[in-house]
Protein backbone atom coordinates (compact mmCIF):
# COMPACT_ATOMS: atom_id res chain seq x y z
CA UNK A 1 14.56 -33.06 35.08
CA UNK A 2 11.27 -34.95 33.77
CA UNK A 3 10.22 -31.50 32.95
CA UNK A 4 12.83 -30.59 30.73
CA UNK A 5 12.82 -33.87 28.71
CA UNK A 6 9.25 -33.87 28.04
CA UNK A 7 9.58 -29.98 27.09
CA UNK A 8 12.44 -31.04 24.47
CA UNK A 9 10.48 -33.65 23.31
CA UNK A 10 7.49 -31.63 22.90
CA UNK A 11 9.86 -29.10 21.30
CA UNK A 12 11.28 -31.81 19.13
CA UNK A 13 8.10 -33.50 17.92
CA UNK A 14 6.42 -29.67 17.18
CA UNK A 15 9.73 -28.85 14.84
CA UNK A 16 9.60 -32.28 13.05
CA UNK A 17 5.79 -32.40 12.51
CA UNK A 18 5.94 -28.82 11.10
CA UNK A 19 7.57 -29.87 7.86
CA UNK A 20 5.28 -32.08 7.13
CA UNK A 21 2.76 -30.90 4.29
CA UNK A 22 1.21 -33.78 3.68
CA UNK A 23 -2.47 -34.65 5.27
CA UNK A 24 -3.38 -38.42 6.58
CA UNK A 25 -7.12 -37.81 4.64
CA UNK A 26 -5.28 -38.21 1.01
CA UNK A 27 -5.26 -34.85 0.51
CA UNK A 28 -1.43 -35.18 -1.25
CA UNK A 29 -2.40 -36.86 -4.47
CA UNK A 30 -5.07 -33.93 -5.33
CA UNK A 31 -2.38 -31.57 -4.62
CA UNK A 32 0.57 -33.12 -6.58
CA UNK A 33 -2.05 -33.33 -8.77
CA UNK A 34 -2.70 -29.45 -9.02
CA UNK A 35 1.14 -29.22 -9.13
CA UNK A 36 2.22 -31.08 -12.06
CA UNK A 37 -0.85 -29.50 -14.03
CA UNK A 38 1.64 -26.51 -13.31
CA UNK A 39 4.60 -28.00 -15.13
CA UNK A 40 5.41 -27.28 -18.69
CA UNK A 41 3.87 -30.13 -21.26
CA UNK A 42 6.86 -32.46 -21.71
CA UNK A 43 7.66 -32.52 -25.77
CA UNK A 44 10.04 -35.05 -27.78
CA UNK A 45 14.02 -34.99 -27.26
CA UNK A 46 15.79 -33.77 -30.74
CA UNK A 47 17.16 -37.53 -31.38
CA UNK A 48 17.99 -40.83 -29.84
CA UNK A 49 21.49 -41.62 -29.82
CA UNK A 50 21.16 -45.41 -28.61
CA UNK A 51 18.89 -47.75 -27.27
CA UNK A 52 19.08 -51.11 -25.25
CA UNK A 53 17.66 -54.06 -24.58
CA UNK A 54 18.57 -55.95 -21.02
CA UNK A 55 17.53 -59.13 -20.47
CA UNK A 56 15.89 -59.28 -17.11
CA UNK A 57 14.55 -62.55 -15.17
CA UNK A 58 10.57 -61.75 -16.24
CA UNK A 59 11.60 -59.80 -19.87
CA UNK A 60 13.74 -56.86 -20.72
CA UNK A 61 14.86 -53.60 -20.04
CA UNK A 62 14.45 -50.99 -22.61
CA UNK A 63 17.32 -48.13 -22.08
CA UNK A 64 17.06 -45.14 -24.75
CA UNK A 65 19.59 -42.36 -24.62
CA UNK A 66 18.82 -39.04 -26.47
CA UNK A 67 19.47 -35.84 -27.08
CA UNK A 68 17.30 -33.28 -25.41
CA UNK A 69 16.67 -29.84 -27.17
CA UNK A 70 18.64 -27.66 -24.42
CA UNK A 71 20.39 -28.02 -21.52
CA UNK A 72 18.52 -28.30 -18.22
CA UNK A 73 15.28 -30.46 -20.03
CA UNK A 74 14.27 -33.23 -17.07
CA UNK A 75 12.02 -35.99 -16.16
CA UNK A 76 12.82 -38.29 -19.29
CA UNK A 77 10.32 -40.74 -20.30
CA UNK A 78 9.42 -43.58 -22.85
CA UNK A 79 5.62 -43.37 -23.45
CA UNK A 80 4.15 -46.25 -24.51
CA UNK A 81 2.08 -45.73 -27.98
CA UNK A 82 -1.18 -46.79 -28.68
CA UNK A 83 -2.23 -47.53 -24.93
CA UNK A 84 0.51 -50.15 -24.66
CA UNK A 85 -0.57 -51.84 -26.99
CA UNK A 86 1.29 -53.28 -30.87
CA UNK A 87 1.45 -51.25 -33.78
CA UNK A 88 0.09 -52.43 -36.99
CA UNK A 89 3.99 -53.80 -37.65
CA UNK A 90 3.81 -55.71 -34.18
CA UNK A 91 6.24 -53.56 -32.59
CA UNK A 92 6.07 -51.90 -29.28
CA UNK A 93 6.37 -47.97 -29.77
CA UNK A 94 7.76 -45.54 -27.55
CA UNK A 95 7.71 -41.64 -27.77
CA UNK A 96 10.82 -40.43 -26.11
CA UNK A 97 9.61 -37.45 -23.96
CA UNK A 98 11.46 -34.53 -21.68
CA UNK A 99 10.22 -31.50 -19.60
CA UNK A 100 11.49 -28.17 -20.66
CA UNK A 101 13.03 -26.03 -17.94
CA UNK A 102 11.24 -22.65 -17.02
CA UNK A 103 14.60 -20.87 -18.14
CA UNK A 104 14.69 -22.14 -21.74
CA UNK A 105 17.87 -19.21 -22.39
CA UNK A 106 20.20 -21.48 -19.99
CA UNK A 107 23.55 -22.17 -22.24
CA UNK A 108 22.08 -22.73 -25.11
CA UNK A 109 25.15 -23.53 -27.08
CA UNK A 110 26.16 -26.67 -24.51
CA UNK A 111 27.46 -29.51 -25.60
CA UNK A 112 25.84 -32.74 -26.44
CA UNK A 113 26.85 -34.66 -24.20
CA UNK A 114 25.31 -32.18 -21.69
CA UNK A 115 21.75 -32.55 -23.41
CA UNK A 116 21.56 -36.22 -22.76
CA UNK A 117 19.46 -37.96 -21.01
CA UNK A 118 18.09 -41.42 -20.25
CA UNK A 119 14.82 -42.85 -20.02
CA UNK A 120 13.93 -46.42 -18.98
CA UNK A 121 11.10 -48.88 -19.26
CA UNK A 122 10.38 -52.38 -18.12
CA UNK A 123 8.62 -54.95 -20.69
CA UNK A 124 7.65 -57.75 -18.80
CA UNK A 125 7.70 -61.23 -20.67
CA UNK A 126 3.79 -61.66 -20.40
CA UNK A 127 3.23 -58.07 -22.67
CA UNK A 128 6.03 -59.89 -25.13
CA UNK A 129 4.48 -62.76 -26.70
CA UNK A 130 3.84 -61.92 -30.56
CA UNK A 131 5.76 -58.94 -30.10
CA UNK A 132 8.18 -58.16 -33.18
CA UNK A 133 10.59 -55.45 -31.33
CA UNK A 134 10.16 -52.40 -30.02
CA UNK A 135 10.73 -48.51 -31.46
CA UNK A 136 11.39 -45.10 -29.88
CA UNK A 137 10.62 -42.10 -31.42
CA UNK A 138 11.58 -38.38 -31.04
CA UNK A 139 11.15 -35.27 -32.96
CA UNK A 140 13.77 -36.35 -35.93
CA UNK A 141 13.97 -39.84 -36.22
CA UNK A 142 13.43 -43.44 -34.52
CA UNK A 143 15.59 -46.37 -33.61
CA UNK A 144 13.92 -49.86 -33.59
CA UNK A 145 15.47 -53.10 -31.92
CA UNK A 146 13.87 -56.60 -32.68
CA UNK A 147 13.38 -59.90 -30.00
């Protein structure tokens, strides 16, 4: 009987470790690396529809919803402008950016409300301090919301 359970848990621990990719030497961050050099450049969403800002305990939340050129566009994000830092204006500037699908002919005549998508970044309260606002851009306009 102590046979058989150490088989199955031989068994067991063989079928679990084999989905494992990943290597203990660090060996995932060069190849996630190689991966996303893979992916399709992200590029601006069409427009921003609204944008937020939450007051959190340390600073704010800043929520932008947008329009993205087609259906099936993923892995919104706010990119912060000139390195994080101000703009000449004092603001805090944001290009709103999406990844294009590898089918770009999926329904391209959707409707809007299933091109949008959100993208979300914290500002903590120490990055605030002579800070005017902040403004996201995309590829036809930008929204700006001041402290």
């Amino acid at each position: 009987m102590k046979r058989i359970g150490a088989a199955l848990a031989s068994i067991l621990t063989a079928v679990a470790l084999s989905g494992c990719s990943g290597s203990i030497f660090g060996d995932d961050a060069e190849e996630a690396a190689a991966q996303a050099a893979q992916l399709p450049h992200k590029i601006p969403v069409e427009r921003i529809e609204t944008m937020e800002l939450g007051r959190l305990y340390d600073g704010y939340m800043l929520t932008a919803y947008a329009i993205a050129p087609g259906v099936g566009y993923y892995q919104p994000e706010l990119r912060p402008r000139y390195e994080g830092g101000l703009s000449a204006d004092g603001f805090y500037e944001f290009d709103f950016l999406v990844r294009p699908p590898e089918d770009l002919t999926i329904d391209p005549g959707a409707p809007l409300s299933a091109r949008m998508v959100r993208g979300d970044f914290e500002l903590p309260v120490d990055k605030l301090r002579g800070a005017a606002g902040v403004r996201v851009w995309s590829a036809q306009d930008s929204v700006e919301g001041r402290f």
